[in-house]
N, C-alpha and C. Protein backbone atom coordinates (compact mmCIF):
# COMPACT_ATOMS: atom_id res chain seq x y z
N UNK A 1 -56.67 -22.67 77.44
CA UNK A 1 -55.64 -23.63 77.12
C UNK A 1 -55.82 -24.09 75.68
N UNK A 2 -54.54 -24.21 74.72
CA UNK A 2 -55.06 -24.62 73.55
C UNK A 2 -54.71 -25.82 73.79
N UNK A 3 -55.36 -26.61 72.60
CA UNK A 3 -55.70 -27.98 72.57
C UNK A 3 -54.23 -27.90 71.39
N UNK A 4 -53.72 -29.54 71.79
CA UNK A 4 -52.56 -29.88 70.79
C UNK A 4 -52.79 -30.11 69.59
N UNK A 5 -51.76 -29.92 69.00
CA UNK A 5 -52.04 -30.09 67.08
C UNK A 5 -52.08 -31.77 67.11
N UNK A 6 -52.81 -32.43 67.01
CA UNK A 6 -52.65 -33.74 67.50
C UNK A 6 -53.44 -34.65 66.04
N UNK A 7 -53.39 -34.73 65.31
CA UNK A 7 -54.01 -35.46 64.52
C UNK A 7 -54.47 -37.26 64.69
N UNK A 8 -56.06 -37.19 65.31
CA UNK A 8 -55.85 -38.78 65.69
C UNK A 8 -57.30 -39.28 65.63
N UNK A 9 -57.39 -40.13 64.39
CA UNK A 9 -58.50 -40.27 64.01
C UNK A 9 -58.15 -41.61 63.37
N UNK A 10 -59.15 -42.42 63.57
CA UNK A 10 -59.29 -43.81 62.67
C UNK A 10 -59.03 -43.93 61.32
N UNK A 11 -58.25 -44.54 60.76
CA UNK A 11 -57.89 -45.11 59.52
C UNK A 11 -58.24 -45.90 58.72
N UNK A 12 -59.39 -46.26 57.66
CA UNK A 12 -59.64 -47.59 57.87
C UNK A 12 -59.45 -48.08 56.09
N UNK A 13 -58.90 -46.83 55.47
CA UNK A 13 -58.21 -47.08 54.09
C UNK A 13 -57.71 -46.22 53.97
N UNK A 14 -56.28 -45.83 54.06
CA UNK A 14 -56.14 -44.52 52.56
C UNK A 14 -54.91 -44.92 51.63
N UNK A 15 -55.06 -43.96 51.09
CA UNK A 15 -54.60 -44.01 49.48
C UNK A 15 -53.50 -43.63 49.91
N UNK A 16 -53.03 -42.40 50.88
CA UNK A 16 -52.00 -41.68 50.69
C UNK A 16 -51.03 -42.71 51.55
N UNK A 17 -49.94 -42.63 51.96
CA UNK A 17 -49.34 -43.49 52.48
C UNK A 17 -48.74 -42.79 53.95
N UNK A 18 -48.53 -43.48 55.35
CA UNK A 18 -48.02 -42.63 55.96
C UNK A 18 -46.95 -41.86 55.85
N UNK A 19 -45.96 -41.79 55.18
CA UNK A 19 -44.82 -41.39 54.68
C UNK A 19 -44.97 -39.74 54.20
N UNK A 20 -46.05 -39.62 53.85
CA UNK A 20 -46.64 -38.72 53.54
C UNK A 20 -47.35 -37.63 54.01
N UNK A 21 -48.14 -38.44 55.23
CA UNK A 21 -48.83 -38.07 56.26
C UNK A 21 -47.70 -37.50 57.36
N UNK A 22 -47.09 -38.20 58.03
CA UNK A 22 -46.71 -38.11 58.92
C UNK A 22 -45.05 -37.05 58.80
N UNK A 23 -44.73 -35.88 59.49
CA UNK A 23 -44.20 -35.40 59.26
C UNK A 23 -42.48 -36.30 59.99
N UNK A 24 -41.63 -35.58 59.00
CA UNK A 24 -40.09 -36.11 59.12
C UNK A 24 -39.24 -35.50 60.13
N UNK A 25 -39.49 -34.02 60.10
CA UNK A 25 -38.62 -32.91 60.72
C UNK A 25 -40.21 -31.56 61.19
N UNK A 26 -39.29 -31.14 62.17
CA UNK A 26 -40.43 -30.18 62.82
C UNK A 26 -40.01 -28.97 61.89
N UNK A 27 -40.81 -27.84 62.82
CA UNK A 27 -41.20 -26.28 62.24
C UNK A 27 -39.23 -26.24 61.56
N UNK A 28 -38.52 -26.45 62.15
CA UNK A 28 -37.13 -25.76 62.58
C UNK A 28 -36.46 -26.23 61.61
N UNK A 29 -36.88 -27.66 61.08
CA UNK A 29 -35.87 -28.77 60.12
C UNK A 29 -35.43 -29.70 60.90
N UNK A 30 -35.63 -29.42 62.07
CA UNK A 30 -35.07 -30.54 62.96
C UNK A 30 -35.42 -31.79 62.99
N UNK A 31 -35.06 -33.29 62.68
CA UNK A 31 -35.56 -34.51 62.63
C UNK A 31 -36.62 -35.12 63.84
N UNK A 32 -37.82 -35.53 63.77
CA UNK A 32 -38.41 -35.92 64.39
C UNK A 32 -38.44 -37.66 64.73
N UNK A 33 -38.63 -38.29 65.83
CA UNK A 33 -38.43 -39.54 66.05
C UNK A 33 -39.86 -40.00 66.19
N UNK A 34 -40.28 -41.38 65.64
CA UNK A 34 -41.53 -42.19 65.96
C UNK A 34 -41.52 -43.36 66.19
N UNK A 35 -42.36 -43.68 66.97
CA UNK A 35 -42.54 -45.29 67.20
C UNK A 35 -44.02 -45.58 67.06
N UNK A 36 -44.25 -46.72 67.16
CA UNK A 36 -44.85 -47.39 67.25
C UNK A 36 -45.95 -48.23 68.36
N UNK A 37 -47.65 -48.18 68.24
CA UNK A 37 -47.49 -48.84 69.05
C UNK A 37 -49.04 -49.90 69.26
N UNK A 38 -49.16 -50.82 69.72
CA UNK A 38 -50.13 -51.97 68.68
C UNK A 38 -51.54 -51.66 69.91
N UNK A 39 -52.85 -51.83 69.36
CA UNK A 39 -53.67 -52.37 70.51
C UNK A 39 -54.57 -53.15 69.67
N UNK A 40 -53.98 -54.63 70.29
CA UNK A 40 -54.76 -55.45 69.84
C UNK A 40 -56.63 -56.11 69.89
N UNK A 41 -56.97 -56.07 69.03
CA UNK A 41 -58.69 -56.37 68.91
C UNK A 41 -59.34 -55.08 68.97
N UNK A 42 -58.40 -53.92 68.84
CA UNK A 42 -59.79 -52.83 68.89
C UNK A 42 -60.47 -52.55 67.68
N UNK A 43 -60.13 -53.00 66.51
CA UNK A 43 -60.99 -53.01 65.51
C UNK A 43 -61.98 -53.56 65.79
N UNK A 44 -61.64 -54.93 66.42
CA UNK A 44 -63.26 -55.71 66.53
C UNK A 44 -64.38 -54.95 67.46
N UNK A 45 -63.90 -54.06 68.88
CA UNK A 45 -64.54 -53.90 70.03
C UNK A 45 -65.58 -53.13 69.47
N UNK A 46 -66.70 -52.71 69.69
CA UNK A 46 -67.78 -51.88 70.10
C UNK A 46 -67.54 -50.73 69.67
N UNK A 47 -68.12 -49.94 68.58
CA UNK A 47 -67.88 -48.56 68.41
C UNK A 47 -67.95 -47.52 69.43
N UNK A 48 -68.17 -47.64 70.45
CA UNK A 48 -68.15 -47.12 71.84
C UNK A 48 -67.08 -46.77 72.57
N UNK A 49 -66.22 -48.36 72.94
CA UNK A 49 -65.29 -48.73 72.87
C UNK A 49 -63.83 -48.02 72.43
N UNK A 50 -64.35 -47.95 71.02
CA UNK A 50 -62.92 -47.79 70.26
C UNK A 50 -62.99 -46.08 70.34
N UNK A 51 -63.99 -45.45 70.27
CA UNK A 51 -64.30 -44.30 70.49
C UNK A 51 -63.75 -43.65 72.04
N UNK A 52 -64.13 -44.37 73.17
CA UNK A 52 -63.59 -44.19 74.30
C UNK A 52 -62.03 -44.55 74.46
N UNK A 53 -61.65 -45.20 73.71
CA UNK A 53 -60.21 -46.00 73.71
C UNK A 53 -59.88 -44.53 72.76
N UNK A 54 -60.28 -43.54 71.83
CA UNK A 54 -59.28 -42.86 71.14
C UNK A 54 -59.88 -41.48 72.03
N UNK A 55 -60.38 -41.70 72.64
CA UNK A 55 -60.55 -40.54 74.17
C UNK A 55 -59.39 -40.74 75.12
N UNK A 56 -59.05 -41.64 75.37
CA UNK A 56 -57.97 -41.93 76.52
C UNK A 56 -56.71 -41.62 75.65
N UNK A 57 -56.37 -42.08 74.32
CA UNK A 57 -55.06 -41.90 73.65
C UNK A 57 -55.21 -40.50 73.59
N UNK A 58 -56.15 -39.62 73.15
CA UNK A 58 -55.62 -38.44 73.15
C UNK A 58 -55.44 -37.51 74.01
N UNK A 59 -56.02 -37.92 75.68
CA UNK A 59 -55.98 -37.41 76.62
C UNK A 59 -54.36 -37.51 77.16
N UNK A 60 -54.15 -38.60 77.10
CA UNK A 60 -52.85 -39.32 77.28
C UNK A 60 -51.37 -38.01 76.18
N UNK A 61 -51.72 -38.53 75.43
CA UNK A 61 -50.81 -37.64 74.36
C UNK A 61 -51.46 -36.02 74.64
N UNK A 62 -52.17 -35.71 75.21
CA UNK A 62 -51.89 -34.17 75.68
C UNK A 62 -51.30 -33.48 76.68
N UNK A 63 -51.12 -34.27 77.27
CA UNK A 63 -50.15 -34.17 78.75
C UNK A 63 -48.16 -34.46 77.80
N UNK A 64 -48.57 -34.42 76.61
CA UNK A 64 -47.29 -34.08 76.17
C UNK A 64 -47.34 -33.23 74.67
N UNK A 65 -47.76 -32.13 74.94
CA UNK A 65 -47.74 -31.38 73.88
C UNK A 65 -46.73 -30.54 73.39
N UNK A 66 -45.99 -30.56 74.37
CA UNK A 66 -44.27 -30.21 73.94
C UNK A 66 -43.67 -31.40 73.03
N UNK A 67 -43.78 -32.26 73.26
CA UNK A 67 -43.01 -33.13 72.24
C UNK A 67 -43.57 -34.02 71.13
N UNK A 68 -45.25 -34.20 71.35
CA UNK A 68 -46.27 -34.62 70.34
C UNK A 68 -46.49 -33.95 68.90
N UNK A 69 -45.87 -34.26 67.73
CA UNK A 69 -46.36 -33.47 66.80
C UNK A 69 -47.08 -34.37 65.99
N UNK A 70 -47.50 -35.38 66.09
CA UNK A 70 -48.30 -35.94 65.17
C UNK A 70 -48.83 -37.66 65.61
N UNK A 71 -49.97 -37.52 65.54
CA UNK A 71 -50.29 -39.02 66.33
C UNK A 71 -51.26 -39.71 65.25
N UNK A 72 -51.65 -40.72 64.92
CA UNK A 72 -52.72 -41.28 64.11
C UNK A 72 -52.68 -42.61 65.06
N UNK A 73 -54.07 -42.82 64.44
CA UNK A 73 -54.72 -44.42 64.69
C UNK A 73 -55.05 -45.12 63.51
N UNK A 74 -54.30 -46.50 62.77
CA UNK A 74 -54.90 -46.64 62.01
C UNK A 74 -55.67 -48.14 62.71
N UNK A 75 -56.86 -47.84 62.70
CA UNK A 75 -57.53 -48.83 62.86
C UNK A 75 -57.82 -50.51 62.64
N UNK A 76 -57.96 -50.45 61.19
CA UNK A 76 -57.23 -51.44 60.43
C UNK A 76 -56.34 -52.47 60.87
N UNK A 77 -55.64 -51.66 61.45
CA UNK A 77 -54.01 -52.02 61.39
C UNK A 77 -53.89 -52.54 63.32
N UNK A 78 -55.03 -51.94 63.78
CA UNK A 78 -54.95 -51.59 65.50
C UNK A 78 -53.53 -50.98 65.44
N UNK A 79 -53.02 -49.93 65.42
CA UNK A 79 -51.89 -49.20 65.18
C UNK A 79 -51.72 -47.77 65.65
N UNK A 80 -50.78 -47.47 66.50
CA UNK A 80 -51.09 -46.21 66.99
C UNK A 80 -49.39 -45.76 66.19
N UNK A 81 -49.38 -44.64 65.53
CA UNK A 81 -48.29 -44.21 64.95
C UNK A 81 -47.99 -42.84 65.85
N UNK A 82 -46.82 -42.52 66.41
CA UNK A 82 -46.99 -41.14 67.34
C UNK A 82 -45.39 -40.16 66.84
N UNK A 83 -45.08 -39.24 66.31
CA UNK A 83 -44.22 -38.69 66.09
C UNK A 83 -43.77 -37.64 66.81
N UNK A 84 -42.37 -37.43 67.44
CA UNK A 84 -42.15 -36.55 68.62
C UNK A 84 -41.21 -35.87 68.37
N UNK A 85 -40.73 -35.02 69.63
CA UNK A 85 -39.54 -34.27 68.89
C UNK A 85 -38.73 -35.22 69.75
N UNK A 86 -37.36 -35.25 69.60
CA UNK A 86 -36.10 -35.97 70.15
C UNK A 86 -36.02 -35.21 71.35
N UNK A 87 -36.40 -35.80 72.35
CA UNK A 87 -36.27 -35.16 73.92
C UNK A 87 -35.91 -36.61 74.41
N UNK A 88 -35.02 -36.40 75.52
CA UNK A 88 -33.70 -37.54 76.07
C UNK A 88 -35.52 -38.35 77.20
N UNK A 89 -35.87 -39.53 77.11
CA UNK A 89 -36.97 -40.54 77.54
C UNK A 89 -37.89 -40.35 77.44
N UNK A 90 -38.22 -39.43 76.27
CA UNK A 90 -39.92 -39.15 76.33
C UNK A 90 -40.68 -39.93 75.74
N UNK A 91 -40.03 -41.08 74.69
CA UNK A 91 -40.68 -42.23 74.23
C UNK A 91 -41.48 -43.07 75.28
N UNK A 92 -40.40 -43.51 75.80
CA UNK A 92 -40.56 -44.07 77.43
C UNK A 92 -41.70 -43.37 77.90
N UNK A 93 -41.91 -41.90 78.32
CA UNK A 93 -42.71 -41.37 79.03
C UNK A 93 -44.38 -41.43 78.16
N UNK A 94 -44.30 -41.06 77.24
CA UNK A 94 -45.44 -41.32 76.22
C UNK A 94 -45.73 -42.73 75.93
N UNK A 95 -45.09 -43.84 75.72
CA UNK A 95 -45.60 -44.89 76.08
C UNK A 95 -46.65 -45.10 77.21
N UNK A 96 -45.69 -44.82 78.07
CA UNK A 96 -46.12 -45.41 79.79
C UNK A 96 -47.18 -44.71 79.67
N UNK A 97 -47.46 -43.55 79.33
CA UNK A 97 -48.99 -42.39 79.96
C UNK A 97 -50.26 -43.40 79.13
N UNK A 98 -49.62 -44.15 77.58
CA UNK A 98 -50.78 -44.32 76.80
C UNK A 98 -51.55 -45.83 77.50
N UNK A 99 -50.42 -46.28 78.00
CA UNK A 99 -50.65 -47.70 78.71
C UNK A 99 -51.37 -47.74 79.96
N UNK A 100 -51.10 -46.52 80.60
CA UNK A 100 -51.98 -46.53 82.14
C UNK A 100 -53.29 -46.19 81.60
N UNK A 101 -53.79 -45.84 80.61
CA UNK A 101 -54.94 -45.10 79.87
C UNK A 101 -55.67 -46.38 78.94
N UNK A 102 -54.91 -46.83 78.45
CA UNK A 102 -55.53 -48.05 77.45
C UNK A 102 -53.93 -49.45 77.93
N UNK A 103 -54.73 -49.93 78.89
CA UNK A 103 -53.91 -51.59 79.95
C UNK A 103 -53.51 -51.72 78.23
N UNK A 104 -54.19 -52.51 76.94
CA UNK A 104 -54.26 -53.32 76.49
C UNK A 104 -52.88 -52.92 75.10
N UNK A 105 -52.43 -51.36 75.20
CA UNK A 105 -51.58 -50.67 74.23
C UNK A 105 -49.87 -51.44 74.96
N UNK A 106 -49.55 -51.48 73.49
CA UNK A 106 -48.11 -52.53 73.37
C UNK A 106 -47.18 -51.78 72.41
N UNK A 107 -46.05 -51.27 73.01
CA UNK A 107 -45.25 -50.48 72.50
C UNK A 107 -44.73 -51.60 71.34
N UNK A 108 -44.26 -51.31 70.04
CA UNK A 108 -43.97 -52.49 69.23
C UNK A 108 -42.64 -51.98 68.62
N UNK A 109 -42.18 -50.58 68.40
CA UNK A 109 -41.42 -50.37 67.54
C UNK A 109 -40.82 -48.91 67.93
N UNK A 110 -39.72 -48.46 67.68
CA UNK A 110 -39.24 -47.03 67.95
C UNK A 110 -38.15 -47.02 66.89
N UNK A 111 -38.27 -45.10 66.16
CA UNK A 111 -37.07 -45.15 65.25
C UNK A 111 -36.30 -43.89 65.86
């Protein structure tokens, strides 16, 4: 089984901006949709913790590797950024998987 192109790793400065990072349109040109989504205090928790907490997000976001093309954590920020392809409730569905996985994740934003 391959593992998803999933980019999801702690943030805790960069230079480049997500805009940059995070892709607009897939392989095809086709526009990609992202949201947003908060977990509050995991900067502070236990490097253990936050480590096991970005075990569950990416377990979570692999059970959708059809529509996952790009995920980050910025830490910093407690910020989960997730970019998908436009499939009719999969926001919805990728939310819900990240929330049964991490109680404490709060959908904040969708574009």
């Amino acid at each position: 089984m391959n593992l998803p192109k999933i980019s999801l790793f702690p943030l805790l400065d960069s230079a480049e901006p997500l805009s940059k990072r995070a892709p607009a349109v897939d392989e095809n040109g086709k526009a990609l949709s992202d949201f947003m989504m908060i977990i509050p205090g995991l900067r502070d928790k236990p490097r253990q913790l936050i480590q096991q907490t970005m075990t569950e997000i990416h377990a979570a976001l692999s059970c959708f590797q059809h529509a996952v093309v790009f995920a980050e954590l910025n830490l910093k920020l407690n910020l989960l950024w997730v970019s998908i392809r436009p499939l009719h409730g999969i926001r919805c569905e990728i939310a819900d998987a990240v929330r049964l996985r991490v109680p404490d994740a709060r959908l904040v934003s969708h574009i």
